[in-house]
PDB file of N, CA and C in Angstrom:
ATOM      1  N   UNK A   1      95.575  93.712 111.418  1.00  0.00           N
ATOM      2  CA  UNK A   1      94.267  93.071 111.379  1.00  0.00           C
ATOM      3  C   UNK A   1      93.330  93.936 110.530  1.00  0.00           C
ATOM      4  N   UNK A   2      92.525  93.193 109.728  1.00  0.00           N
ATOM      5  CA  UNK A   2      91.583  94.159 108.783  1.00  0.00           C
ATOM      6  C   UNK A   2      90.343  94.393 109.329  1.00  0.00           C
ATOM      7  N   UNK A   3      90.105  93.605 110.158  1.00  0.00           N
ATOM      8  CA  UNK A   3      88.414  93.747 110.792  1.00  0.00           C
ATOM      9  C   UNK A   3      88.307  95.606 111.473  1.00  0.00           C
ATOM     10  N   UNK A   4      89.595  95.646 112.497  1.00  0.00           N
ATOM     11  CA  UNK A   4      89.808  96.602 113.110  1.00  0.00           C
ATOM     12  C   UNK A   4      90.157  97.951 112.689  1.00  0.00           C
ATOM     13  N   UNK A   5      90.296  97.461 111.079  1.00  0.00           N
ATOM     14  CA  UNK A   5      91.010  99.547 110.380  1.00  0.00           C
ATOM     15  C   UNK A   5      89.901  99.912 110.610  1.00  0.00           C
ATOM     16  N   UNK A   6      89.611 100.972 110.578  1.00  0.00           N
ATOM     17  CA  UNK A   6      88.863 102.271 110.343  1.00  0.00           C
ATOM     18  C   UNK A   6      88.299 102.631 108.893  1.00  0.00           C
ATOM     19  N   UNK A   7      89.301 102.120 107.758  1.00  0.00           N
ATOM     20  CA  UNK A   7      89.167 101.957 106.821  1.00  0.00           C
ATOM     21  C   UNK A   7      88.376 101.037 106.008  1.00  0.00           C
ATOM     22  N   UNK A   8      88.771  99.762 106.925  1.00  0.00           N
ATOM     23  CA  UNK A   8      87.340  98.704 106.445  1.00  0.00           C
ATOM     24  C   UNK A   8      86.038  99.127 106.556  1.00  0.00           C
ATOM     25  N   UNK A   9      85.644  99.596 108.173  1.00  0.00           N
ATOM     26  CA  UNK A   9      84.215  99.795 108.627  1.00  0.00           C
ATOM     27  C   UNK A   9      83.895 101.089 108.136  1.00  0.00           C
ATOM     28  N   UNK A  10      84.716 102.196 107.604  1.00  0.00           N
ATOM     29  CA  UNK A  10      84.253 103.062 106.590  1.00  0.00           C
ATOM     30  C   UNK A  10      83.688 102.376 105.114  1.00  0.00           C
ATOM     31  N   UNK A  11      84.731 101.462 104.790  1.00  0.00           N
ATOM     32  CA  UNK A  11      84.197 100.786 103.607  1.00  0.00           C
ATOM     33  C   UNK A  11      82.673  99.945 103.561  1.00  0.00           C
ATOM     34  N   UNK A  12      82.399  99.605 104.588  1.00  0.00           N
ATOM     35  CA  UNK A  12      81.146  98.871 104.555  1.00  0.00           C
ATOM     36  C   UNK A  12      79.963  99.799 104.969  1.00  0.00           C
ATOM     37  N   UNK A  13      80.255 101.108 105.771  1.00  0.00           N
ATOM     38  CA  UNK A  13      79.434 102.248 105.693  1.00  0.00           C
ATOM     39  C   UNK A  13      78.882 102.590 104.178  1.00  0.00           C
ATOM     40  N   UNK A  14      79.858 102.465 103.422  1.00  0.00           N
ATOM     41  CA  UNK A  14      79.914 103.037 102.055  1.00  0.00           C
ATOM     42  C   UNK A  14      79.105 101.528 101.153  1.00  0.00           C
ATOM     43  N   UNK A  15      79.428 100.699 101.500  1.00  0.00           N
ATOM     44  CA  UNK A  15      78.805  99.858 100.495  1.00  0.00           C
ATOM     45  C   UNK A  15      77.717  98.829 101.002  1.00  0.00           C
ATOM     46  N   UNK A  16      77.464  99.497 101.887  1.00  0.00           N
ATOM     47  CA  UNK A  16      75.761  99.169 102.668  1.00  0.00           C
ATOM     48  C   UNK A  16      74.740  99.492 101.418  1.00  0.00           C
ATOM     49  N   UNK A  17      74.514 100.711 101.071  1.00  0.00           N
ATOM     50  CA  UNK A  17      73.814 101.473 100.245  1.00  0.00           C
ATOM     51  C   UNK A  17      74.160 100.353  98.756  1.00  0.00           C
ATOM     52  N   UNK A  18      75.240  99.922  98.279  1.00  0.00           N
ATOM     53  CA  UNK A  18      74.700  98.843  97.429  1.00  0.00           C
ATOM     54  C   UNK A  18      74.587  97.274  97.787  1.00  0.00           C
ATOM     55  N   UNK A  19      74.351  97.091  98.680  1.00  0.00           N
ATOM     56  CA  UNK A  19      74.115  95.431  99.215  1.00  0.00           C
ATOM     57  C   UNK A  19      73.305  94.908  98.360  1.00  0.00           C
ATOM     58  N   UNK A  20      72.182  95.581  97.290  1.00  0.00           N
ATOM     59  CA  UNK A  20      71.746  94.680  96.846  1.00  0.00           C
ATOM     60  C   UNK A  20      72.409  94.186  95.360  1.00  0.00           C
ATOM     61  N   UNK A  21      73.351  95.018  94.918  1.00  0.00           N
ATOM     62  CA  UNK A  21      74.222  94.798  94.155  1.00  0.00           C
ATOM     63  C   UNK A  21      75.185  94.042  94.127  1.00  0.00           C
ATOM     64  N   UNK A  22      75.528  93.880  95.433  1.00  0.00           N
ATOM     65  CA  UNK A  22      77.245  93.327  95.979  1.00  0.00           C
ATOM     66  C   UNK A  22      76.302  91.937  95.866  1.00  0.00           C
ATOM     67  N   UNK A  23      74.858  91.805  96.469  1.00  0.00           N
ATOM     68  CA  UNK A  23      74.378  90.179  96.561  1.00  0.00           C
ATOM     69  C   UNK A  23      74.702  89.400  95.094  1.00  0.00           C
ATOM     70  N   UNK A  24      73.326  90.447  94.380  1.00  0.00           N
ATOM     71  CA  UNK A  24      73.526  89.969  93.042  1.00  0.00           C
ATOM     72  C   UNK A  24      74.879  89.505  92.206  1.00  0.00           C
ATOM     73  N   UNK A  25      75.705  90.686  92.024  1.00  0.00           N
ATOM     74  CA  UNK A  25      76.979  90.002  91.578  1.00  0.00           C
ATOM     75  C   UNK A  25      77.763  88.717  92.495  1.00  0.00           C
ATOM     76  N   UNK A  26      77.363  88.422  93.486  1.00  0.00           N
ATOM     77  CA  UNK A  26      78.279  87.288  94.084  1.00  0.00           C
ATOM     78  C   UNK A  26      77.305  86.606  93.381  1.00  0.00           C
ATOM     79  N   UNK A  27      76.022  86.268  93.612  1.00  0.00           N
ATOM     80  CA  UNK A  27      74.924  85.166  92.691  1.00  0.00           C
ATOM     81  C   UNK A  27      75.650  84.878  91.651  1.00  0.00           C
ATOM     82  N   UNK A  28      75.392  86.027  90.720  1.00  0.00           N
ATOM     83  CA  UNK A  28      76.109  85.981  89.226  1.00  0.00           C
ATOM     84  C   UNK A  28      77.417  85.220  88.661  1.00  0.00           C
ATOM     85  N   UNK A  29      77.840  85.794  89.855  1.00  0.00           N
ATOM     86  CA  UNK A  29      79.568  84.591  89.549  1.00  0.00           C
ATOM     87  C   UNK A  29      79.741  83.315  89.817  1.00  0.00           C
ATOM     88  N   UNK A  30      78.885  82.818  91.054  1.00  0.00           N
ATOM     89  CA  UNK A  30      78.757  81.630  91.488  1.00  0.00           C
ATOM     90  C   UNK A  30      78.133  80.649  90.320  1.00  0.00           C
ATOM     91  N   UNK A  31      76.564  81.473  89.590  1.00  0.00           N
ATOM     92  CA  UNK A  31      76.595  81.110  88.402  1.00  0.00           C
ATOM     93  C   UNK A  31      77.148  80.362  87.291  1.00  0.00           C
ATOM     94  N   UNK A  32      78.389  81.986  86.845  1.00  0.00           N
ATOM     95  CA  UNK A  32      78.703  81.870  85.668  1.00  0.00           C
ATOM     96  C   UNK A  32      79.861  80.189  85.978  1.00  0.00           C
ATOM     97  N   UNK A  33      80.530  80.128  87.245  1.00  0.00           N
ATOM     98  CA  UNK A  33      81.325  79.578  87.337  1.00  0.00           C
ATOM     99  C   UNK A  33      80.757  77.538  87.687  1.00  0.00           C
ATOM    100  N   UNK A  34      79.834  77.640  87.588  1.00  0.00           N
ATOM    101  CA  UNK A  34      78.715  76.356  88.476  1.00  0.00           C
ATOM    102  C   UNK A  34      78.664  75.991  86.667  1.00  0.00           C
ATOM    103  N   UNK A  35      77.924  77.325  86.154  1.00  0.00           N
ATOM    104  CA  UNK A  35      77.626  76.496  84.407  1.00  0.00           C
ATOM    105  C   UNK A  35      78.769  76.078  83.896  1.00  0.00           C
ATOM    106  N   UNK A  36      79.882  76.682  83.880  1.00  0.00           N
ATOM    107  CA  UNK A  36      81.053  76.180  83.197  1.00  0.00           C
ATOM    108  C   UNK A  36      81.594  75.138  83.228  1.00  0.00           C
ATOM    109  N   UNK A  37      81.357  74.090  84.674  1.00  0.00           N
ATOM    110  CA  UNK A  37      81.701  73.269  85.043  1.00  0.00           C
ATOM    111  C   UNK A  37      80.858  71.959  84.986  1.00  0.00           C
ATOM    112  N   UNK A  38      79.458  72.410  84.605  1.00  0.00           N
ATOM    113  CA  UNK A  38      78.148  71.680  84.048  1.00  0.00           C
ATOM    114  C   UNK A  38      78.346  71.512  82.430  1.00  0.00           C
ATOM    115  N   UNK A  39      79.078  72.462  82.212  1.00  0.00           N
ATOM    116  CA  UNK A  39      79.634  71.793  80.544  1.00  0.00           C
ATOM    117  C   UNK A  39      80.485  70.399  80.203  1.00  0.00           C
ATOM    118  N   UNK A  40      80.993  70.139  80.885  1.00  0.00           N
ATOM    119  CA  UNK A  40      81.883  68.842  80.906  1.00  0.00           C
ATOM    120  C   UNK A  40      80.808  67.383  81.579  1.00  0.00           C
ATOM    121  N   UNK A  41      80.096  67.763  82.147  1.00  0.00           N
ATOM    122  CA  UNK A  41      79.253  66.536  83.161  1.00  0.00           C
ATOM    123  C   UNK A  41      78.149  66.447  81.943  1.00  0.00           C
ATOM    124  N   UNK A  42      77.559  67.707  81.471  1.00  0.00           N
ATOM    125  CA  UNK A  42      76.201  67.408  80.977  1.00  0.00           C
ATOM    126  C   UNK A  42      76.909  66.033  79.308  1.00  0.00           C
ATOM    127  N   UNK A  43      78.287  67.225  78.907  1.00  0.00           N
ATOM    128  CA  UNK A  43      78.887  66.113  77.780  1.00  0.00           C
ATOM    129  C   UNK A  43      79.016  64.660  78.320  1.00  0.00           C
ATOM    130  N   UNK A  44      79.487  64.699  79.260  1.00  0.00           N
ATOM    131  CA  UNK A  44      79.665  62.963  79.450  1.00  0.00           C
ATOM    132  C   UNK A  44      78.607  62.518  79.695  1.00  0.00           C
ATOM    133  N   UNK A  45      77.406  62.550  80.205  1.00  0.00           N
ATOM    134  CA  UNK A  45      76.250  62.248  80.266  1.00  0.00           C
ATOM    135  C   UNK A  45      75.707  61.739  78.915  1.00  0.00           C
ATOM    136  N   UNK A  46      75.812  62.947  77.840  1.00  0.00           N
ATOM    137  CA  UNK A  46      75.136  62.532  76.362  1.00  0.00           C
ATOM    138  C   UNK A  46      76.677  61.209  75.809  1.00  0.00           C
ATOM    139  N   UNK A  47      77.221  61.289  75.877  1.00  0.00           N
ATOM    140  CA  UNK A  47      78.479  60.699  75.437  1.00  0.00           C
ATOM    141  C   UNK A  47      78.010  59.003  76.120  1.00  0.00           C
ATOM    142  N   UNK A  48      78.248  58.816  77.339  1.00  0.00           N
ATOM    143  CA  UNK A  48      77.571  57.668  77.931  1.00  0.00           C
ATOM    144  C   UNK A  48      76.724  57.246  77.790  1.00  0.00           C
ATOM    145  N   UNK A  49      75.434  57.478  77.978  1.00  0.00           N
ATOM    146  CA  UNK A  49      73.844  57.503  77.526  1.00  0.00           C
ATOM    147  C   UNK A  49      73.616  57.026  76.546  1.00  0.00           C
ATOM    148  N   UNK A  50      74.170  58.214  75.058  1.00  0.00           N
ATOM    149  CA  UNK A  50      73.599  57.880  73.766  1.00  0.00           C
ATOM    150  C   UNK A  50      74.014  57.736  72.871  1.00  0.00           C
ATOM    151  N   UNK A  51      75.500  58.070  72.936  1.00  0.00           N
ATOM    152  CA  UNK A  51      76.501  57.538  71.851  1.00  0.00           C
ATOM    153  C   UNK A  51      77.073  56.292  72.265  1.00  0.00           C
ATOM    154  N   UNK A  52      77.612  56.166  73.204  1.00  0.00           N
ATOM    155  CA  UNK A  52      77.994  54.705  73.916  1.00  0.00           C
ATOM    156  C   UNK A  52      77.380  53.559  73.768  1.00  0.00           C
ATOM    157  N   UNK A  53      75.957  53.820  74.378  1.00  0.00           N
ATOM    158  CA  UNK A  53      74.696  52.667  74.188  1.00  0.00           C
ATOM    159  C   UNK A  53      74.400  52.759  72.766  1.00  0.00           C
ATOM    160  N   UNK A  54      74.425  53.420  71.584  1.00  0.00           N
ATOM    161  CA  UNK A  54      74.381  52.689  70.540  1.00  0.00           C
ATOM    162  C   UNK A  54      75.240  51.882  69.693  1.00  0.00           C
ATOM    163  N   UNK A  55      76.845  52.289  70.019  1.00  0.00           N
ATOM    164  CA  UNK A  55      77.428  51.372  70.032  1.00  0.00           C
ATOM    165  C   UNK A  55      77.696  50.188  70.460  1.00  0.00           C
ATOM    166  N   UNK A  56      77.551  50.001  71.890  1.00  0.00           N
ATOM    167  CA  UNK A  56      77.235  48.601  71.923  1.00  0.00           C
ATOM    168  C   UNK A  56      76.110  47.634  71.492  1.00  0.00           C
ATOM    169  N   UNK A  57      75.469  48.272  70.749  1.00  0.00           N
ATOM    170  CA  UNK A  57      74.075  47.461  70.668  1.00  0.00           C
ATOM    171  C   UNK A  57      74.532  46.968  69.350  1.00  0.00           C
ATOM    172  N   UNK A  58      75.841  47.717  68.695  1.00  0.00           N
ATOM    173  CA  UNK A  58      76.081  47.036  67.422  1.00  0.00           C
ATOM    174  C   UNK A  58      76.989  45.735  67.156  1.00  0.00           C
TER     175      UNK A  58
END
């Protein structure tokens, strides 16, 4: 079990002192990984919208 090493709750002794770091980088990744996936939706959006609708109007 990992909750129970000695080794874990040393580890979180130790990385108390950067919590506000450990926050930030989880933010950061959640981020980078949320935009990447907003690349494909925001394209079909312009693709549907405004290339689509001017083709049919022809």
């Amino acid at each position: 079990m990992v909750f129970g090493s000695p080794t874990f709750w040393r580890f979180l002794r130790y990385a108390r002192r950067y919590k506000r770091y450990i926050i930030g980088s989880i933010i950061c990744g959640v981020l980078k990984f949320s935009l990447a996936l907003m690349l494909p939706y925001a394209l079909g959006k312009v693709l549907d919208n405004i290339i689509l609708d001017d083709i049919a109007f022809e």
